[in-house]
PDB file of N, CA and C in Angstrom:
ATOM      1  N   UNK A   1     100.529  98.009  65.818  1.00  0.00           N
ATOM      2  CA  UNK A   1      99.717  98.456  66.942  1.00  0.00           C
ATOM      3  C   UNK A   1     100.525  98.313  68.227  1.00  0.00           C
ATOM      4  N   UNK A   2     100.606  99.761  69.031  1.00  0.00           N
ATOM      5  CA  UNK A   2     101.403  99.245  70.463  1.00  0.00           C
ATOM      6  C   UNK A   2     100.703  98.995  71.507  1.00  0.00           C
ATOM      7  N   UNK A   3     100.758  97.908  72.050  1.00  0.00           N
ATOM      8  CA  UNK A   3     100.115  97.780  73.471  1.00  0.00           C
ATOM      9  C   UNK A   3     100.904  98.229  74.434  1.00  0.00           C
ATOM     10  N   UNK A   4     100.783  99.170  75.053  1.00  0.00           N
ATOM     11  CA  UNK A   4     101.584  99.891  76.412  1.00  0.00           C
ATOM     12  C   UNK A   4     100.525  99.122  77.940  1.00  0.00           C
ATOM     13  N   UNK A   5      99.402  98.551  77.603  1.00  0.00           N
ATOM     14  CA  UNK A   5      99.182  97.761  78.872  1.00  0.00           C
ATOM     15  C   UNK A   5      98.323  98.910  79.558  1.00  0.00           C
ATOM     16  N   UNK A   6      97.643  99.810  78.903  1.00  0.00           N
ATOM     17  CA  UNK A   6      96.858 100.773  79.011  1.00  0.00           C
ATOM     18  C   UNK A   6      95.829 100.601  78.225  1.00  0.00           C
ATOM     19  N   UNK A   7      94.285 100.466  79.212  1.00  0.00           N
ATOM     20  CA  UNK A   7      93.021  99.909  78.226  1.00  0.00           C
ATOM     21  C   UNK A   7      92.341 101.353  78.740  1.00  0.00           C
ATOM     22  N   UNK A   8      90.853 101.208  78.377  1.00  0.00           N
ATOM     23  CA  UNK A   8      89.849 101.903  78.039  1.00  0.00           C
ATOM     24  C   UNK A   8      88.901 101.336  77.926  1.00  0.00           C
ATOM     25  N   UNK A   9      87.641 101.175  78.951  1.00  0.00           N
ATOM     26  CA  UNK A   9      86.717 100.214  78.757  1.00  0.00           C
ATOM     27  C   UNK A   9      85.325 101.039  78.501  1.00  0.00           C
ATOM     28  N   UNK A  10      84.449 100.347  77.211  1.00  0.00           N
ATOM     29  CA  UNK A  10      83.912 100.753  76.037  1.00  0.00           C
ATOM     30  C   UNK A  10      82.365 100.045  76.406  1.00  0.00           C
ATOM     31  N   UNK A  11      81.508 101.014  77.012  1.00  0.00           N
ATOM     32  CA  UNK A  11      80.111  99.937  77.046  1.00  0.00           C
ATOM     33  C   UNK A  11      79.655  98.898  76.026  1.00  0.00           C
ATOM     34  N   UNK A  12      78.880  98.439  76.579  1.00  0.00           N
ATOM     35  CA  UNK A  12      78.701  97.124  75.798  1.00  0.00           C
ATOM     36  C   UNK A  12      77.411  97.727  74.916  1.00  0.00           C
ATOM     37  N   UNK A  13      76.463  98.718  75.476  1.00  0.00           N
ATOM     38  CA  UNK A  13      75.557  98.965  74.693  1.00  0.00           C
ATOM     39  C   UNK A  13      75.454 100.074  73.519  1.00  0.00           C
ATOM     40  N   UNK A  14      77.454 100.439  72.695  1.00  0.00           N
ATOM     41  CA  UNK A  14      77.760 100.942  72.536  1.00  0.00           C
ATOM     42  C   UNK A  14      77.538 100.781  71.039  1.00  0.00           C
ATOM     43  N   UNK A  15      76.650 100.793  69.608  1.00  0.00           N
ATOM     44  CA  UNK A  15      76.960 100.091  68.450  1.00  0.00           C
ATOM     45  C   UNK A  15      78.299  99.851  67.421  1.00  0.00           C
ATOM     46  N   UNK A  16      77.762  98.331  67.118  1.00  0.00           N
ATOM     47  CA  UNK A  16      79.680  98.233  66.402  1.00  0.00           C
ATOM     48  C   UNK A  16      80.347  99.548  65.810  1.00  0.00           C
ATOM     49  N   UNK A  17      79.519 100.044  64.787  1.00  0.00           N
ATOM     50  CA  UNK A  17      80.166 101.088  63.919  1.00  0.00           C
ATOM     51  C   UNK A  17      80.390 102.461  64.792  1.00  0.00           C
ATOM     52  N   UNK A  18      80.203 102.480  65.901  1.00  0.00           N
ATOM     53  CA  UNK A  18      80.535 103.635  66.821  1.00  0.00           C
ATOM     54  C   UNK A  18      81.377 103.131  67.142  1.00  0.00           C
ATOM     55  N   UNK A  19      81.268 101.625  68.127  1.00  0.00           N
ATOM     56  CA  UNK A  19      82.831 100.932  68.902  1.00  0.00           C
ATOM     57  C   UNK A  19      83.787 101.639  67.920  1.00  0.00           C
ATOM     58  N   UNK A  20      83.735 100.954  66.711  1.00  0.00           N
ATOM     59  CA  UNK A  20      85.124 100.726  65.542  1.00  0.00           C
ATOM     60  C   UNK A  20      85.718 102.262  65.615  1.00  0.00           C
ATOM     61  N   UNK A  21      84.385 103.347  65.382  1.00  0.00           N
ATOM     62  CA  UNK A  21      84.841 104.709  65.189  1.00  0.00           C
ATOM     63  C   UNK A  21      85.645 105.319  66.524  1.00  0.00           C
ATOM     64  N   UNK A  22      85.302 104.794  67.311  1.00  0.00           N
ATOM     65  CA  UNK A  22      85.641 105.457  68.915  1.00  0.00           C
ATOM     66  C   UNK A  22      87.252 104.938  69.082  1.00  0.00           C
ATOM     67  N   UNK A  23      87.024 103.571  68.946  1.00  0.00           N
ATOM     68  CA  UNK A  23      88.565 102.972  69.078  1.00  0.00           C
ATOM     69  C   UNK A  23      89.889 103.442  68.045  1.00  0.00           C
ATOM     70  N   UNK A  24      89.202 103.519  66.843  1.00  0.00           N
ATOM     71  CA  UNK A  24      90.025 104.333  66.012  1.00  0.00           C
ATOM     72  C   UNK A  24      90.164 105.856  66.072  1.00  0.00           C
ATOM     73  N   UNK A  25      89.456 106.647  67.133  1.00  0.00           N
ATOM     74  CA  UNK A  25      89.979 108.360  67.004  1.00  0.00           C
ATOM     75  C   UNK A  25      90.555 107.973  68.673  1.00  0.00           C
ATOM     76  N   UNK A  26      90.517 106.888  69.367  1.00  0.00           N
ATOM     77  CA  UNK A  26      90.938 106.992  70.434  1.00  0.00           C
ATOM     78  C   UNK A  26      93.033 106.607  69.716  1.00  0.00           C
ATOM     79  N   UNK A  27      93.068 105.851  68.866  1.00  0.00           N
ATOM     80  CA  UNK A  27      94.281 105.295  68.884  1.00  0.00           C
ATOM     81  C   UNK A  27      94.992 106.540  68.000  1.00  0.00           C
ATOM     82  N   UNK A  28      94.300 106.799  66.802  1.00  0.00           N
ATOM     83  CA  UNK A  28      94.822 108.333  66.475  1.00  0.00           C
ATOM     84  C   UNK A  28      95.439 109.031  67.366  1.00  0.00           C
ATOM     85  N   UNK A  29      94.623 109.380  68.554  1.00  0.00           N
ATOM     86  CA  UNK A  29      95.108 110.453  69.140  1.00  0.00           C
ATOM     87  C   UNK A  29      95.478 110.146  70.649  1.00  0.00           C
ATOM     88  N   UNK A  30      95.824 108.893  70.557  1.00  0.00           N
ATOM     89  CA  UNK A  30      96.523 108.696  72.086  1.00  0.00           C
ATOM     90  C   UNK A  30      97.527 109.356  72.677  1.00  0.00           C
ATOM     91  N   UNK A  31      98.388 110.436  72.183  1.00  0.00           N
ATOM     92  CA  UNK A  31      99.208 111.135  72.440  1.00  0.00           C
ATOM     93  C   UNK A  31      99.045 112.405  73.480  1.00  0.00           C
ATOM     94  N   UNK A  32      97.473 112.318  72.471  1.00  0.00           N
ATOM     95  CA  UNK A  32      96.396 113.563  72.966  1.00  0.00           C
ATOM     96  C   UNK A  32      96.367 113.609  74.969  1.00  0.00           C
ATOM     97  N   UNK A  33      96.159 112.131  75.136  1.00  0.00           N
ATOM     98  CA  UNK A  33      95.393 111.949  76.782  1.00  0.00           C
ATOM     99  C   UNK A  33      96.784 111.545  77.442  1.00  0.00           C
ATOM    100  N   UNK A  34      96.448 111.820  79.008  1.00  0.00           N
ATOM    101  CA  UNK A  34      97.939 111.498  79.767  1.00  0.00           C
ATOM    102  C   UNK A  34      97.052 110.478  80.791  1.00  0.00           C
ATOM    103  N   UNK A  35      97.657 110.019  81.303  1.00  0.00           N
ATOM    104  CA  UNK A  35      97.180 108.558  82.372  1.00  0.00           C
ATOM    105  C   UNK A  35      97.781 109.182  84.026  1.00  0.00           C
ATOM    106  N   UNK A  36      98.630 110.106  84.022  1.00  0.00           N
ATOM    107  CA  UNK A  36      99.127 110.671  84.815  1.00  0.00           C
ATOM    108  C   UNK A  36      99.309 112.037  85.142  1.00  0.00           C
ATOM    109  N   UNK A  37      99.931 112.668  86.327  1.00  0.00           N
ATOM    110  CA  UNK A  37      99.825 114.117  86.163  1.00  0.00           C
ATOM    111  C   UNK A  37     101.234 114.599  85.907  1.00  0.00           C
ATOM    112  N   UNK A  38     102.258 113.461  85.486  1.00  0.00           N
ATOM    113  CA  UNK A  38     103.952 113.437  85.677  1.00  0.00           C
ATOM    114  C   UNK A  38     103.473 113.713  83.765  1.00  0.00           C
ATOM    115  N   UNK A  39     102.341 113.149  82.853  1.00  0.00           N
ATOM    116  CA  UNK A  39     102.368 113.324  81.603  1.00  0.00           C
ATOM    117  C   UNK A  39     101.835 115.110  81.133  1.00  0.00           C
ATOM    118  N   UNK A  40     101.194 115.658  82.118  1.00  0.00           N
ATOM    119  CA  UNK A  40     100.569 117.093  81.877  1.00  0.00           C
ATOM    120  C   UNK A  40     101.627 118.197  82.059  1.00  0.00           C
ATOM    121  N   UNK A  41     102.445 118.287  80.648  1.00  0.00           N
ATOM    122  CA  UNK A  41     103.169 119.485  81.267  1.00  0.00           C
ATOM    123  C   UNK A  41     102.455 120.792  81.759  1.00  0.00           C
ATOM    124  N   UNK A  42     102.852 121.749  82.298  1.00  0.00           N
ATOM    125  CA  UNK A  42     102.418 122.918  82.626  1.00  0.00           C
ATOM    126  C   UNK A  42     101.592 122.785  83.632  1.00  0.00           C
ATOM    127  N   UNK A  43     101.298 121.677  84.294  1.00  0.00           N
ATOM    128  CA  UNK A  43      99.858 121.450  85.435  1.00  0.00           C
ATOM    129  C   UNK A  43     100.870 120.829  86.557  1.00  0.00           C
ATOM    130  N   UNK A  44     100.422 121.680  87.475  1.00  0.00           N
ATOM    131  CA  UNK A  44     100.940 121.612  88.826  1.00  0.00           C
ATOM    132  C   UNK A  44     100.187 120.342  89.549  1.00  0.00           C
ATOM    133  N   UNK A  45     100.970 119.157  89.394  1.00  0.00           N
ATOM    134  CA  UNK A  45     100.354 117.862  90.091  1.00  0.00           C
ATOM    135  C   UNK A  45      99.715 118.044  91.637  1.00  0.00           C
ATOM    136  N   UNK A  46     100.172 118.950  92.308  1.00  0.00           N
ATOM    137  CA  UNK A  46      99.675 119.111  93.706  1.00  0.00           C
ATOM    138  C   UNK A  46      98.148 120.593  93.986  1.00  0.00           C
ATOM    139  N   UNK A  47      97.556 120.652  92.586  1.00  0.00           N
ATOM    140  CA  UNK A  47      96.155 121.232  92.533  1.00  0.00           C
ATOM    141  C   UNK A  47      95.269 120.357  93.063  1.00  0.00           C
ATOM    142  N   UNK A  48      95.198 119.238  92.201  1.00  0.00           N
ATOM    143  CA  UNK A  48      93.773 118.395  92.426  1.00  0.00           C
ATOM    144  C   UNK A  48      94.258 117.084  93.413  1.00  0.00           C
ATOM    145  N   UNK A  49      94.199 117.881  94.394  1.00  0.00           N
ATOM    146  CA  UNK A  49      94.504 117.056  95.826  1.00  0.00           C
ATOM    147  C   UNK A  49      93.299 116.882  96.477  1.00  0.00           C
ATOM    148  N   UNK A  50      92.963 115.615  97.332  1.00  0.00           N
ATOM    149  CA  UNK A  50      91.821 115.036  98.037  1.00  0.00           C
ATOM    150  C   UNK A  50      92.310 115.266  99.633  1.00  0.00           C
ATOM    151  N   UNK A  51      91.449 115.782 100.113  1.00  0.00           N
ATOM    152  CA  UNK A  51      91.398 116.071 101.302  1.00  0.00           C
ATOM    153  C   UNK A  51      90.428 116.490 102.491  1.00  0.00           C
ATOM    154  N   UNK A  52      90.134 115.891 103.771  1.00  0.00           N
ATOM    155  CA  UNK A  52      89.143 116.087 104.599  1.00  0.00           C
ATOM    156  C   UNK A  52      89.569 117.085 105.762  1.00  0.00           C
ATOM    157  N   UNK A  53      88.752 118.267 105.548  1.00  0.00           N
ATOM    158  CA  UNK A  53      88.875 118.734 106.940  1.00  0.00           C
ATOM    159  C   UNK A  53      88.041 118.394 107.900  1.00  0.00           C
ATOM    160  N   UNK A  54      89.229 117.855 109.139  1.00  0.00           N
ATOM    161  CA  UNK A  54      87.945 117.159 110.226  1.00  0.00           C
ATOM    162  C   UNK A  54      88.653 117.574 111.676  1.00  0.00           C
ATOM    163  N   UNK A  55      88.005 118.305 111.843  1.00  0.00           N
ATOM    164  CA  UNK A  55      88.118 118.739 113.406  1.00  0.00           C
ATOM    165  C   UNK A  55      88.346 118.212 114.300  1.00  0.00           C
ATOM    166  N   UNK A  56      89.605 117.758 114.659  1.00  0.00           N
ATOM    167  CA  UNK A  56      89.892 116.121 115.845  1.00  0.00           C
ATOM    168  C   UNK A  56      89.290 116.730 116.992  1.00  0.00           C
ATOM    169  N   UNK A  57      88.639 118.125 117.777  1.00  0.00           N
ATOM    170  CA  UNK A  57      88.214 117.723 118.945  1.00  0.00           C
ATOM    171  C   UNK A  57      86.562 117.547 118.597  1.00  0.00           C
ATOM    172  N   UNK A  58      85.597 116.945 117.313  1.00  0.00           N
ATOM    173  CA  UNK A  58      84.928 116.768 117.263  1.00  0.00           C
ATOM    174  C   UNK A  58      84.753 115.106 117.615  1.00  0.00           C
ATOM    175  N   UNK A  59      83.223 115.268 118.195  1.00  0.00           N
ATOM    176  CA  UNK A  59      83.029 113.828 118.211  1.00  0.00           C
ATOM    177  C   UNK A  59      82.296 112.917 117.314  1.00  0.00           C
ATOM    178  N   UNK A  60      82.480 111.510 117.041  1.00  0.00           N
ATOM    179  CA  UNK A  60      81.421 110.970 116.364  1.00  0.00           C
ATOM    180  C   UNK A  60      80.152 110.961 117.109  1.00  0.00           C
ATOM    181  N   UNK A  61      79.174 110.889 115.842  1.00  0.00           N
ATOM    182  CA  UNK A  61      77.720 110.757 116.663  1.00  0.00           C
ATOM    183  C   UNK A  61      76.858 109.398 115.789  1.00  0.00           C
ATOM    184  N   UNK A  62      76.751 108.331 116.209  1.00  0.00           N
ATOM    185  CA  UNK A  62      76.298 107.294 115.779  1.00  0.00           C
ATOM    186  C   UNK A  62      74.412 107.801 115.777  1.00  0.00           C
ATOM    187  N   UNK A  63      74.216 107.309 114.120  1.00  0.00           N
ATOM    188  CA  UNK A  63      72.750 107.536 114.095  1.00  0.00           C
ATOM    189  C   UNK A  63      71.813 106.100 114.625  1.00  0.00           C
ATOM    190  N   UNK A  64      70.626 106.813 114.555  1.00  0.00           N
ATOM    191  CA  UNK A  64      69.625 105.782 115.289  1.00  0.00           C
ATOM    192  C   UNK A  64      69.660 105.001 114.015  1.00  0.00           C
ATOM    193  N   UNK A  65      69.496 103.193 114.145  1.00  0.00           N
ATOM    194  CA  UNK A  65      68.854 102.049 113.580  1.00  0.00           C
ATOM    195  C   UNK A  65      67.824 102.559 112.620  1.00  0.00           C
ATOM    196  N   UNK A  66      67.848 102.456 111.462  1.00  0.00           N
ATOM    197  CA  UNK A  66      66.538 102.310 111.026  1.00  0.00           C
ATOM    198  C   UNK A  66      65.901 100.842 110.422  1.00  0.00           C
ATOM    199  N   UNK A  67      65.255 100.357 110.880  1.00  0.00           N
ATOM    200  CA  UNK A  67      64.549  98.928 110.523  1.00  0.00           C
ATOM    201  C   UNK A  67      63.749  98.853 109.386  1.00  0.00           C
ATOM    202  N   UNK A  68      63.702  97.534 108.378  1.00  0.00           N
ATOM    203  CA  UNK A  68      63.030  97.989 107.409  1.00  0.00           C
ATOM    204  C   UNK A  68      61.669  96.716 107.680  1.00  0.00           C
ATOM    205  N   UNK A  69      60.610  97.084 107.183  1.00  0.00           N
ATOM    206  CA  UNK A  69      59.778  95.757 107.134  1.00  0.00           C
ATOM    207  C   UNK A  69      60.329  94.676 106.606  1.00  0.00           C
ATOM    208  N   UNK A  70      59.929  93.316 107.361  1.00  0.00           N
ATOM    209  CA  UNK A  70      60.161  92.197 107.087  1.00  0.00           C
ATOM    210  C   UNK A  70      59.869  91.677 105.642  1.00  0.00           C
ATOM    211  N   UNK A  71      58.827  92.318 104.857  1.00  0.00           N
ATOM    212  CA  UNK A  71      58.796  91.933 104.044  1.00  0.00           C
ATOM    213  C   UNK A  71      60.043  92.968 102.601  1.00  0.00           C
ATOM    214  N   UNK A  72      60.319  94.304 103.077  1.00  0.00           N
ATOM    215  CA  UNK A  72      61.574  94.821 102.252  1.00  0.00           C
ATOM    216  C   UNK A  72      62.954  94.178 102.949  1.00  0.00           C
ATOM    217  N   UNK A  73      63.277  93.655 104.048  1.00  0.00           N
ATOM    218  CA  UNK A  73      64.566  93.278 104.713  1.00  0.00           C
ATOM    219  C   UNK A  73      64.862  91.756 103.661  1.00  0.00           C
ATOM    220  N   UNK A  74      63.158  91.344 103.121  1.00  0.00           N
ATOM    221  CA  UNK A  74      63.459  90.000 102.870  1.00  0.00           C
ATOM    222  C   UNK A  74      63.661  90.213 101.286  1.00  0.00           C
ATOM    223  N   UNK A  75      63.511  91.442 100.217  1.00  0.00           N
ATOM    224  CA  UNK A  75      63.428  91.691  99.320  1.00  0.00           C
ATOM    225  C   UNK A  75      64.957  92.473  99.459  1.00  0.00           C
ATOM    226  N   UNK A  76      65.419  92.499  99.833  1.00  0.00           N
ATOM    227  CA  UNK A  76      67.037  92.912 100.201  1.00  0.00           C
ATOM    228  C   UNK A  76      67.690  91.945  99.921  1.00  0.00           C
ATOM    229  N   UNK A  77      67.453  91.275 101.245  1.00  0.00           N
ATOM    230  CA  UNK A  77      68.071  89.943 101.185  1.00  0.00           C
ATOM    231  C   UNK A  77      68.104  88.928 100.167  1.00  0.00           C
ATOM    232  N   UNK A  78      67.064  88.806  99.315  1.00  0.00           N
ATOM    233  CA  UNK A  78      67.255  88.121  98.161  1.00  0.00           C
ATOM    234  C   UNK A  78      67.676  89.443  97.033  1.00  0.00           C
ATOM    235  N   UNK A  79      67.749  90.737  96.975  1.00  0.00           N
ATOM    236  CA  UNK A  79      68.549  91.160  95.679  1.00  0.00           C
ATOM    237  C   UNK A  79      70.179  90.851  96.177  1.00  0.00           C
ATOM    238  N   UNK A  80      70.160  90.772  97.089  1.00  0.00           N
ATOM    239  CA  UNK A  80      72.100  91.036  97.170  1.00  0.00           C
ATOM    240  C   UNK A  80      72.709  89.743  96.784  1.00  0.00           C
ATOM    241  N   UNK A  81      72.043  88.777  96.766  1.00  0.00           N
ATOM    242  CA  UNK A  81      72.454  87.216  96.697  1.00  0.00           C
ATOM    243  C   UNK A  81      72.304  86.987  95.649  1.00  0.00           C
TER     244      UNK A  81
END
């Protein structure tokens, strides 16, 4: 088995005999998937580019506050903790 230090993470609510099946057509065919766009021959790495068009003489516009009741600010406050 080669470990190249390349994982694949597998839900947990996934059943064993699927895990086992999944991990085994994943290792079959690892050849199949590239981790990079230097591994895709024929695909022009500079297609799926991220980018914002933003109009520098636009301005920001800060929105109004919205407040929540004391009793949802306090049901916040205890989910995040």
């Amino acid at each position: 088995e080669e470990d190249t230090g390349r994982g694949v993470k597998i839900g947990i609510g996934l059943p064993d005999l699927a895990r086992k099946q999944l991990k085994a057509f994943l290792r079959e065919n690892a050849d199949m998937f590239a981790w990079n766009a230097t591994e895709m021959p024929g695909f022009d790495p500079n297609v799926p580019c991220h980018q914002l068009t933003i109009d520098p003489a636009a301005s920001a516009i800060v929105q109004r506050r919205r407040r929540q009741s004391p009793e949802k600010a306090e049901a916040a406050e205890k989910a995040v903790k």
